[in-house]
C-alpha atoms as a PDB file:
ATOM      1  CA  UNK A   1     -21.263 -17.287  19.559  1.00  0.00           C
ATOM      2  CA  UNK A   2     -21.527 -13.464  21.008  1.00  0.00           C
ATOM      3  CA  UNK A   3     -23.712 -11.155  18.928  1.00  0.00           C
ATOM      4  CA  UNK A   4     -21.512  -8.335  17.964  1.00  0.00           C
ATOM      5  CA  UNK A   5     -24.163  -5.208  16.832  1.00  0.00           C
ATOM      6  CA  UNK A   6     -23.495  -3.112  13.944  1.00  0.00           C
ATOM      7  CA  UNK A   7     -24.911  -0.294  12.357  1.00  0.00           C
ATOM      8  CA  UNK A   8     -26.869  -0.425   8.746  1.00  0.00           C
ATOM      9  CA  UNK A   9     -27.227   2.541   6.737  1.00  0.00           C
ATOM     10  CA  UNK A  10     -29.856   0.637   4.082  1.00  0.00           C
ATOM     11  CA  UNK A  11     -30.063  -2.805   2.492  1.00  0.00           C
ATOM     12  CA  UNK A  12     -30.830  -3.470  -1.276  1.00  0.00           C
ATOM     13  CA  UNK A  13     -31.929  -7.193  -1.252  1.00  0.00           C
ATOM     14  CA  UNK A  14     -31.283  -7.516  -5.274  1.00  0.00           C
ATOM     15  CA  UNK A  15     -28.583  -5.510  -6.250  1.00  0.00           C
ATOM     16  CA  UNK A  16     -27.142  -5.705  -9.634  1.00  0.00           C
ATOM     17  CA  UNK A  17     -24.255  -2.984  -9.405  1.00  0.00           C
ATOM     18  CA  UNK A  18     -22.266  -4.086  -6.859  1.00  0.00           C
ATOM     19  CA  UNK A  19     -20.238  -7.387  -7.691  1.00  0.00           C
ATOM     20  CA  UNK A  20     -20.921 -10.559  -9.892  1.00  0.00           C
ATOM     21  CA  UNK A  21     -24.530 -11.493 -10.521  1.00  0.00           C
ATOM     22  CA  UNK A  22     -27.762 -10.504  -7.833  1.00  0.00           C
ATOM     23  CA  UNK A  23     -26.319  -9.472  -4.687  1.00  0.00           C
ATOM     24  CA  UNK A  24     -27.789  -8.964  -0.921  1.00  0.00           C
ATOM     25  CA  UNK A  25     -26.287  -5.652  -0.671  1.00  0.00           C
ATOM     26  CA  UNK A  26     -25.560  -4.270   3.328  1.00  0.00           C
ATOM     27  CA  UNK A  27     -24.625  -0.596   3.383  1.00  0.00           C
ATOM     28  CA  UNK A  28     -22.803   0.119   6.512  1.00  0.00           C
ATOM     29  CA  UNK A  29     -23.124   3.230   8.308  1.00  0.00           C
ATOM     30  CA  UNK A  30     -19.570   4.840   9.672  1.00  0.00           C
ATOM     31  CA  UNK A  31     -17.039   6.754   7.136  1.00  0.00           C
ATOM     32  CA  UNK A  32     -14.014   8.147   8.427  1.00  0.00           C
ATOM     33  CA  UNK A  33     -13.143   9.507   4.924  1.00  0.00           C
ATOM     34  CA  UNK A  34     -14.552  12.716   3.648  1.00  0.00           C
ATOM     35  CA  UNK A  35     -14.624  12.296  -0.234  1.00  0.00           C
ATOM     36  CA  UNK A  36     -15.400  15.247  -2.002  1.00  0.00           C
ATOM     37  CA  UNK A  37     -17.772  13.625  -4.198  1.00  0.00           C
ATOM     38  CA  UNK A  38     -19.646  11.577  -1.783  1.00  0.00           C
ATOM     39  CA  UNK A  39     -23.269  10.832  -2.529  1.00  0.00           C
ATOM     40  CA  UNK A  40     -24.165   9.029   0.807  1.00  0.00           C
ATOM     41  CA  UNK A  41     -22.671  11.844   3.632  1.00  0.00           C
ATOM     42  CA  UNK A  42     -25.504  10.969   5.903  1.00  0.00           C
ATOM     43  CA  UNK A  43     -23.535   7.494   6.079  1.00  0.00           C
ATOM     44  CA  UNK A  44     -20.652   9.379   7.585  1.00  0.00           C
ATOM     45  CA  UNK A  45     -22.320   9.814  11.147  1.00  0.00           C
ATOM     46  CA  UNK A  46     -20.956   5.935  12.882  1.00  0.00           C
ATOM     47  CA  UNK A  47     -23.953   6.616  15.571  1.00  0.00           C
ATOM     48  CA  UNK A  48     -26.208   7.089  12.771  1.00  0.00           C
ATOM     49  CA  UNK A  49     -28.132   4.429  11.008  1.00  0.00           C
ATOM     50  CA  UNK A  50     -30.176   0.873  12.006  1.00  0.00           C
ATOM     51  CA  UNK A  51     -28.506  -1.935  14.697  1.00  0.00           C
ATOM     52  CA  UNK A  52     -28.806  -5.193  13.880  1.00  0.00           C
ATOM     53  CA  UNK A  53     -26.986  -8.375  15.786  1.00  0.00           C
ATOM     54  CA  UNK A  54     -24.978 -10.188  13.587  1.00  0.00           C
ATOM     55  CA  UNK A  55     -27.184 -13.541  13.694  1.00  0.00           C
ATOM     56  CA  UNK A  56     -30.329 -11.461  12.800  1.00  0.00           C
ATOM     57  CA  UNK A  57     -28.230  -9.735   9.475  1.00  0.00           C
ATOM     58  CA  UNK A  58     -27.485 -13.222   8.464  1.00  0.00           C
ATOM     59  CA  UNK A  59     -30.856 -14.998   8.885  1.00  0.00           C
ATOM     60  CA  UNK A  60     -32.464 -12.584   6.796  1.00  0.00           C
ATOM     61  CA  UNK A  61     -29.661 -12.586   3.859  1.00  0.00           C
ATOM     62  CA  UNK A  62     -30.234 -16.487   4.156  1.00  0.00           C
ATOM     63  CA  UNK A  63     -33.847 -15.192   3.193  1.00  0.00           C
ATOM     64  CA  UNK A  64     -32.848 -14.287  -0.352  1.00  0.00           C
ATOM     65  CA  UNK A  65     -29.834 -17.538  -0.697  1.00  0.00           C
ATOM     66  CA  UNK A  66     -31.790 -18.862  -3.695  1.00  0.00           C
ATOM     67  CA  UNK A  67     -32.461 -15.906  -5.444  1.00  0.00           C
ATOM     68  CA  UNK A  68     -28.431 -14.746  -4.407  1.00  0.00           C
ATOM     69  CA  UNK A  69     -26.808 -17.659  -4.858  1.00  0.00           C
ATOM     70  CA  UNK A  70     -25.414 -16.572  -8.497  1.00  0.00           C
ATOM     71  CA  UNK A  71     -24.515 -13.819  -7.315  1.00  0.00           C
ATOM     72  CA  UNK A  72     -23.877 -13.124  -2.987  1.00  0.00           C
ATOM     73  CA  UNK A  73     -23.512 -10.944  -0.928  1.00  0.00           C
ATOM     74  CA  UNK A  74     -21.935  -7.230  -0.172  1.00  0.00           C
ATOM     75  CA  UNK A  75     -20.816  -5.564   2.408  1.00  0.00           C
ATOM     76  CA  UNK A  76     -20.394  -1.960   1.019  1.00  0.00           C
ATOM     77  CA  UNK A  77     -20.805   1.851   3.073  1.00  0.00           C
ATOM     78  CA  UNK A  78     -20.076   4.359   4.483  1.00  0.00           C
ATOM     79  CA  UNK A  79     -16.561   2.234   5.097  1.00  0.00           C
ATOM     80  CA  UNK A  80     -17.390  -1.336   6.242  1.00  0.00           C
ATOM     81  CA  UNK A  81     -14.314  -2.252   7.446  1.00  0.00           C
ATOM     82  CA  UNK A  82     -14.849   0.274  10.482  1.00  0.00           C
ATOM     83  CA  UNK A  83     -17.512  -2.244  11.555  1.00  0.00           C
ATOM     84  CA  UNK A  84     -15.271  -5.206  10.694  1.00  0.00           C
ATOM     85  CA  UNK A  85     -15.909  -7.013  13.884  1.00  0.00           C
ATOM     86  CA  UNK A  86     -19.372  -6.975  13.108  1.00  0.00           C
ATOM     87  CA  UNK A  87     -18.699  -8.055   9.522  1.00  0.00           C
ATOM     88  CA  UNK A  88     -16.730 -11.697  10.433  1.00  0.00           C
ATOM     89  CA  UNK A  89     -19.176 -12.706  12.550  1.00  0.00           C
ATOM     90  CA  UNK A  90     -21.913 -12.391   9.764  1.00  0.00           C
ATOM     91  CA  UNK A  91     -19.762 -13.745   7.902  1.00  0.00           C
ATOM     92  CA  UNK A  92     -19.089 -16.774  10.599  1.00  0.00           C
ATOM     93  CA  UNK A  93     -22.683 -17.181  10.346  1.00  0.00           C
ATOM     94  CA  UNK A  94     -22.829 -17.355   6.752  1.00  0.00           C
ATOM     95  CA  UNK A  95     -20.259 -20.350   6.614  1.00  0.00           C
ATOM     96  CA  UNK A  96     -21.480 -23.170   4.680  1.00  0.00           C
ATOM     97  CA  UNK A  97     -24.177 -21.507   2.708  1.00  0.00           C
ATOM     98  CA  UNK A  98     -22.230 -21.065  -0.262  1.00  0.00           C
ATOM     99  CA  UNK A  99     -22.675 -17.588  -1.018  1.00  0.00           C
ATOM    100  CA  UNK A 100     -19.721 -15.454  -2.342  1.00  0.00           C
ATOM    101  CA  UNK A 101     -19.122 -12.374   0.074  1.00  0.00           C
ATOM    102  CA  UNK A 102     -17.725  -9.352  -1.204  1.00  0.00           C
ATOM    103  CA  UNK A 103     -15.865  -6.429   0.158  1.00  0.00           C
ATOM    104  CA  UNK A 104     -16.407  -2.717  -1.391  1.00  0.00           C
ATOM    105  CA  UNK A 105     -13.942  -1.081   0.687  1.00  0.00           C
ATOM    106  CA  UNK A 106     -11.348   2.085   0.576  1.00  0.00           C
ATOM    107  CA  UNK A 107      -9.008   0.524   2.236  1.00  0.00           C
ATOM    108  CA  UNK A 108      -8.683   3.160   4.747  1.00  0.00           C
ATOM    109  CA  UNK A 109      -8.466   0.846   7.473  1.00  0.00           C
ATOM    110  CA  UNK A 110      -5.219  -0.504   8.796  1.00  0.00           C
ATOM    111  CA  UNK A 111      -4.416  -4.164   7.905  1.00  0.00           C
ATOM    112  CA  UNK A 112      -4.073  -5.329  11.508  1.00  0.00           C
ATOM    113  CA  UNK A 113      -7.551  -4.578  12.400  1.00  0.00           C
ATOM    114  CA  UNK A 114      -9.609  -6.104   8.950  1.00  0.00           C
ATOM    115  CA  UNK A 115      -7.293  -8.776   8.361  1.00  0.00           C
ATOM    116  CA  UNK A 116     -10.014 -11.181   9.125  1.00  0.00           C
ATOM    117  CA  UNK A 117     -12.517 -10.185   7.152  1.00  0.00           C
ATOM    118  CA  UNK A 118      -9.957 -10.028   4.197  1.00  0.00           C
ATOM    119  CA  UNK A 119      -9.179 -13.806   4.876  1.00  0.00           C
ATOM    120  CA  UNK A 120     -12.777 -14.655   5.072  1.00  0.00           C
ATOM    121  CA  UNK A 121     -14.118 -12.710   2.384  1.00  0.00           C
ATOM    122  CA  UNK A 122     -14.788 -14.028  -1.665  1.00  0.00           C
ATOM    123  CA  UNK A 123     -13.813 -10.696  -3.199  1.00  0.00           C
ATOM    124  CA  UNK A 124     -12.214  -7.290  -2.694  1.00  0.00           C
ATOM    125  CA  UNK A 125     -13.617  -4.739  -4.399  1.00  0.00           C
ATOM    126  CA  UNK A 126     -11.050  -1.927  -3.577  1.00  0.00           C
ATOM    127  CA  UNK A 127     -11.778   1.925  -4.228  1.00  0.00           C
ATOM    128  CA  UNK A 128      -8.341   3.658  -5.121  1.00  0.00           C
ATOM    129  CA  UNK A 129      -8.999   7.057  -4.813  1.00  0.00           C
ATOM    130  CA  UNK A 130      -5.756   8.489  -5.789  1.00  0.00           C
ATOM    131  CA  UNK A 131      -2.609   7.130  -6.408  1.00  0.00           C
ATOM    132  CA  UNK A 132      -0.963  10.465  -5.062  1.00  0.00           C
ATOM    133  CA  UNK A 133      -0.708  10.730  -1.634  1.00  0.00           C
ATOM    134  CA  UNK A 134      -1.156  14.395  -1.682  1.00  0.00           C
ATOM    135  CA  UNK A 135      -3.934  14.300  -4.274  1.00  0.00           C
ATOM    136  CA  UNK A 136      -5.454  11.333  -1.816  1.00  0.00           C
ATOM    137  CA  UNK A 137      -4.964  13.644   1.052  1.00  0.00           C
ATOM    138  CA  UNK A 138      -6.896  16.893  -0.894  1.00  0.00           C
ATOM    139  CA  UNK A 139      -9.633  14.595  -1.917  1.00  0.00           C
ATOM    140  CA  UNK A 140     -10.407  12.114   0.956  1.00  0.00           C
ATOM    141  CA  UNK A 141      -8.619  13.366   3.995  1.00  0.00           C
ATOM    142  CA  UNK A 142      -6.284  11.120   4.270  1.00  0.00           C
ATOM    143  CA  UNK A 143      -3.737   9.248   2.127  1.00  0.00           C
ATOM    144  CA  UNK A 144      -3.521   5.707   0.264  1.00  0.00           C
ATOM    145  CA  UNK A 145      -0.928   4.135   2.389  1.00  0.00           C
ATOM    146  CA  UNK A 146      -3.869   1.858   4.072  1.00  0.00           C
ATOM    147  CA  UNK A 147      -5.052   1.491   0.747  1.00  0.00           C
ATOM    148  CA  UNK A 148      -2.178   0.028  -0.994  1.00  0.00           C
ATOM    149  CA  UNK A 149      -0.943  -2.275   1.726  1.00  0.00           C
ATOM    150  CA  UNK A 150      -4.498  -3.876   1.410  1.00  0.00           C
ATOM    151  CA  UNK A 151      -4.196  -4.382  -2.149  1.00  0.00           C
ATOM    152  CA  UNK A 152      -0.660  -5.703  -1.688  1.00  0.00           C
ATOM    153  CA  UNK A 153      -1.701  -8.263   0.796  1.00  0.00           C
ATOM    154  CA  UNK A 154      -4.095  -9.685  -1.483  1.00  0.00           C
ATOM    155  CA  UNK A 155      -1.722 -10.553  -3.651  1.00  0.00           C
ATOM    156  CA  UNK A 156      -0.010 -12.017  -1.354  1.00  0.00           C
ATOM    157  CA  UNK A 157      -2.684 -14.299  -0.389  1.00  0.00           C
ATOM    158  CA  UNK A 158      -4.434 -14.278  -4.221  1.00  0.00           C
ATOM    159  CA  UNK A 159      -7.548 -12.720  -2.784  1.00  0.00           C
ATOM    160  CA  UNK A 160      -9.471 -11.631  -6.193  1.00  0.00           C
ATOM    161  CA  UNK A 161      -9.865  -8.600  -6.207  1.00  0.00           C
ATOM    162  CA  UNK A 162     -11.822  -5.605  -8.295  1.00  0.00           C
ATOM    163  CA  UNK A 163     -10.416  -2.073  -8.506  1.00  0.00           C
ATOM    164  CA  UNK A 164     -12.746   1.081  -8.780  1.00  0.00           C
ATOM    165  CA  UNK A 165     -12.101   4.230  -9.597  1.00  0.00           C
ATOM    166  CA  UNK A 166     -13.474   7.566  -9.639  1.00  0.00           C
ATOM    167  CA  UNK A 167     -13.033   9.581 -12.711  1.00  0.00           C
ATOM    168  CA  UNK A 168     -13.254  13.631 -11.796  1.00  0.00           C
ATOM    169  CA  UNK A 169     -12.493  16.099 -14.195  1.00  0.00           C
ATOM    170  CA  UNK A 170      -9.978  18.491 -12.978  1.00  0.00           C
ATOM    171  CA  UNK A 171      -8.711  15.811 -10.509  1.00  0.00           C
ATOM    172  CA  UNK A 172      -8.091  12.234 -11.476  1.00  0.00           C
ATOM    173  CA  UNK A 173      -8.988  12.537 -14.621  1.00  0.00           C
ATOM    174  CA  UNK A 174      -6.169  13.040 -16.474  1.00  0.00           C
ATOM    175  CA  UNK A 175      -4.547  10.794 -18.345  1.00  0.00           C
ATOM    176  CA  UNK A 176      -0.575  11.501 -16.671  1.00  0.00           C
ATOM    177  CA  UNK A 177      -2.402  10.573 -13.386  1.00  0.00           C
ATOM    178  CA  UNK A 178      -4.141   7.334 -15.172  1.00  0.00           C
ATOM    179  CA  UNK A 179      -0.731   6.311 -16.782  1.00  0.00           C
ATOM    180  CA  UNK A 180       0.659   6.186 -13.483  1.00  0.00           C
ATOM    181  CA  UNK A 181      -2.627   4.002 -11.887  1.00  0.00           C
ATOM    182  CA  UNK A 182      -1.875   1.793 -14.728  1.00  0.00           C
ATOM    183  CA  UNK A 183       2.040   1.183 -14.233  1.00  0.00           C
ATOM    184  CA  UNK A 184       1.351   0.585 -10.667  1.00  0.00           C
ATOM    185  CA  UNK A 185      -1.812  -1.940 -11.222  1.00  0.00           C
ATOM    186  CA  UNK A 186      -0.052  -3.997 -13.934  1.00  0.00           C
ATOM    187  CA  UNK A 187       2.041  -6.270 -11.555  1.00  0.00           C
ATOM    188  CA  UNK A 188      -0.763  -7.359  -9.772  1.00  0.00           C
ATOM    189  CA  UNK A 189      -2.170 -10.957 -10.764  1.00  0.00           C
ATOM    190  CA  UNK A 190      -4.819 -10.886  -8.065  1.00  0.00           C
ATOM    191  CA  UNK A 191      -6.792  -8.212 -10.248  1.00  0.00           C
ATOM    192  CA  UNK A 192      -9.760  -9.407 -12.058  1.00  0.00           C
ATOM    193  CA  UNK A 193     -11.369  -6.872 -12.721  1.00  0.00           C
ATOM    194  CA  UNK A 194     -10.859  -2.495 -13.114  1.00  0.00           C
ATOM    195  CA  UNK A 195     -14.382  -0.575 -13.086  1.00  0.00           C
ATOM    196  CA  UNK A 196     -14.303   3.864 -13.615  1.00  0.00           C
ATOM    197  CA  UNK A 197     -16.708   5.184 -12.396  1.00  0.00           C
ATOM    198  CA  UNK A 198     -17.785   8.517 -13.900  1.00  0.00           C
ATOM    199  CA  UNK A 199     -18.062  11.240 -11.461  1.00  0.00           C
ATOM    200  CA  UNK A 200     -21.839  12.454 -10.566  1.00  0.00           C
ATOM    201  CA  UNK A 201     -23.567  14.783  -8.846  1.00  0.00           C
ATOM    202  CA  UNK A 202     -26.725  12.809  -7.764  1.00  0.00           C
ATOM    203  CA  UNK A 203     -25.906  13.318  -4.063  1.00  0.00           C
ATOM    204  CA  UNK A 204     -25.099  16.721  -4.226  1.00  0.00           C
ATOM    205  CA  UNK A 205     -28.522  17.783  -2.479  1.00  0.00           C
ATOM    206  CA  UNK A 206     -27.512  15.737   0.404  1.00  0.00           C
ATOM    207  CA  UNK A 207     -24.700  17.605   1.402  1.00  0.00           C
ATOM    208  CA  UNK A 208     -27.333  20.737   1.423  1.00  0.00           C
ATOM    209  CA  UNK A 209     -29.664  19.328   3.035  1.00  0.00           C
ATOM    210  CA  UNK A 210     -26.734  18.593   6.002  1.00  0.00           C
ATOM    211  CA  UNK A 211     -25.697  22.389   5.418  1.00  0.00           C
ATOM    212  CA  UNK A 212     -22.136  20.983   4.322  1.00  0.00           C
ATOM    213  CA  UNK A 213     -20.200  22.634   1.563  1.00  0.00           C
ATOM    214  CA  UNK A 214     -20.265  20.884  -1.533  1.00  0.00           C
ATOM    215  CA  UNK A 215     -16.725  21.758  -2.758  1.00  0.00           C
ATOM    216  CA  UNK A 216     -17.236  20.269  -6.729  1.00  0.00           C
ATOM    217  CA  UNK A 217     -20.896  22.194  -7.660  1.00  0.00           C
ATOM    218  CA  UNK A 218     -18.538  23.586 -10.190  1.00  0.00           C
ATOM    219  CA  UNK A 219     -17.076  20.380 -11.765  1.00  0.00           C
ATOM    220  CA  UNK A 220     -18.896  18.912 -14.245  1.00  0.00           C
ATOM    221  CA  UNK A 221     -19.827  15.285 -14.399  1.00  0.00           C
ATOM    222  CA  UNK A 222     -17.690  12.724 -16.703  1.00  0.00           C
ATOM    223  CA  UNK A 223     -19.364  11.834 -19.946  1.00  0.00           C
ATOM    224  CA  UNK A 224     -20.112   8.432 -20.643  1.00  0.00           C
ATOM    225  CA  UNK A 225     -17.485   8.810 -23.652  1.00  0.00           C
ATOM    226  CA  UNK A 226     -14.674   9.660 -21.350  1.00  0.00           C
ATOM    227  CA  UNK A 227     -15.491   6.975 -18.990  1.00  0.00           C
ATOM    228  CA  UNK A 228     -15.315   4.450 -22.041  1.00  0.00           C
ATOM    229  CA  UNK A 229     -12.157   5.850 -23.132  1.00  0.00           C
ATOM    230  CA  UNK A 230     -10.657   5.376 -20.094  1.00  0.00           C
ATOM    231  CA  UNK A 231     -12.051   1.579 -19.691  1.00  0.00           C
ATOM    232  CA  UNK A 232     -10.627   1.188 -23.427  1.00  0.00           C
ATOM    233  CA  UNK A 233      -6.898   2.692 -21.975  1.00  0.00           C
ATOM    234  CA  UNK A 234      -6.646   0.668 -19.329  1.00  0.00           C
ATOM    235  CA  UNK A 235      -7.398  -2.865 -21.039  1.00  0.00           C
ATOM    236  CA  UNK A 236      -5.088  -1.523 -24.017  1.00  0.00           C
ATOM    237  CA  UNK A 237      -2.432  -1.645 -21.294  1.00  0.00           C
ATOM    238  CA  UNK A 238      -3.854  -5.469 -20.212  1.00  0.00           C
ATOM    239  CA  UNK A 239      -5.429  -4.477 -17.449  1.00  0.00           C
ATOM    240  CA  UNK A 240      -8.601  -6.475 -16.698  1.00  0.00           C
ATOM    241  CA  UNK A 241     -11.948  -4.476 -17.415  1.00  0.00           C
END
């Protein structure tokens, strides 16, 4: 087997925050979105970051299999389907251990070049940024089309998958816009789960220590309440939560 290289941003060998149970969590480095609430911009930079061989990434997740094996592993970023390449041959190397792999993605990526990863992977943990293309477009640089044909072809092959979504004031929160996300999730049977995620400004000082202009110093962040309210509207609708 060739040993594709990839690029690692950071590693958290017990995460609890990103998918079921204790998960070997790889943050890849590479983003070709430019969120305007990023916390990690110094993951944007593809040439940035650690390399790592494929084999050597999965012997050392194989480390942790008995403290992961509730739980598994995640491939998160940056945007890890960029590296996706990279990606199925960890996973390749994985086969046969049992652990669940999941996928915190965008979606930015077209189909035709992730597709295997998708077919390899446990779960999809997909990050709808905006329904609206043109609210999409303001917020990320570029729309949800990718997006959506992701989550549509996990339907068709009953990949589980998790939505999140990021709850800024002023933006997409509000609850026309939410009404909308819901009418559009509800025909999916492939969704297990739908997380918001209250808009922060923890990585704010990152984007002045890069000298970048942090566009939302004005927003404020949403409350716990309002993130609540929002879980409650969405599993009022039956919506998974």
């Amino acid at each position: 087997m060739s040993e594709i290289k990839g690029r690692i941003h950071s590693i958290e060998t017990f995460g609890a925050l990103d998918g079921p149970g204790l998960r070997y969590v790889v943050f890849m480095q590479g983003c070709p979105l430019r969120c305007l609430y990023c916390h990690n911009p110094d993951s944007w930079d593809p040439a940035a970051g650690t390399e790592k061989e494929a084999g050597e990434l999965a012997a050392d997740i194989l480390r942790y299999r008995n403290f992961i094996r509730s739980g598994g592993v995640t491939f998160s970023g940056g945007e890890p389907l960029i590296q996706s390449g990279f990606i199925h041959e960890v996973i390749q190397h994985l086969s046969g251990s049992g652990l669940n792999i999941a996928i915190d993605t965008s979606g930015c990526v077209p189909l035709e070049l992730c597709r295997p990863v998708i077919d390899n992977c446990g779960l999809v943990m997909l990050d709808i940024k905006a329904l609206s293309d043109e609210l999409c477009q303001h917020m990320t640089g570029t729309t949800g089309k990718n997006t959506r044909a992701l989550l549509e072809y996990c339907e068709r092959i009953g990949r589980p998958v998790w939505i999140r979504h990021v709850l800024v004031p002023g933006l997409t929160l509000a609850d026309w816009r939410l009404r909308r996300l819901i009418d559009y999730l509800k025909p999916f049977t492939c969704i297990r789960k739908f997380e918001p995620l209250g808009f922060h400004k923890l990585g704010e000082y990152k984007w002045e220590e890069m000298g970048l202009e942090y566009r939302l110093a004005n927003t404020p962040p949403a409350g716990r309440n309002e993130v609540e309210r929002v879980r409650a509207m969405f599993a009022a609708a039956g919506i998974p939560v």
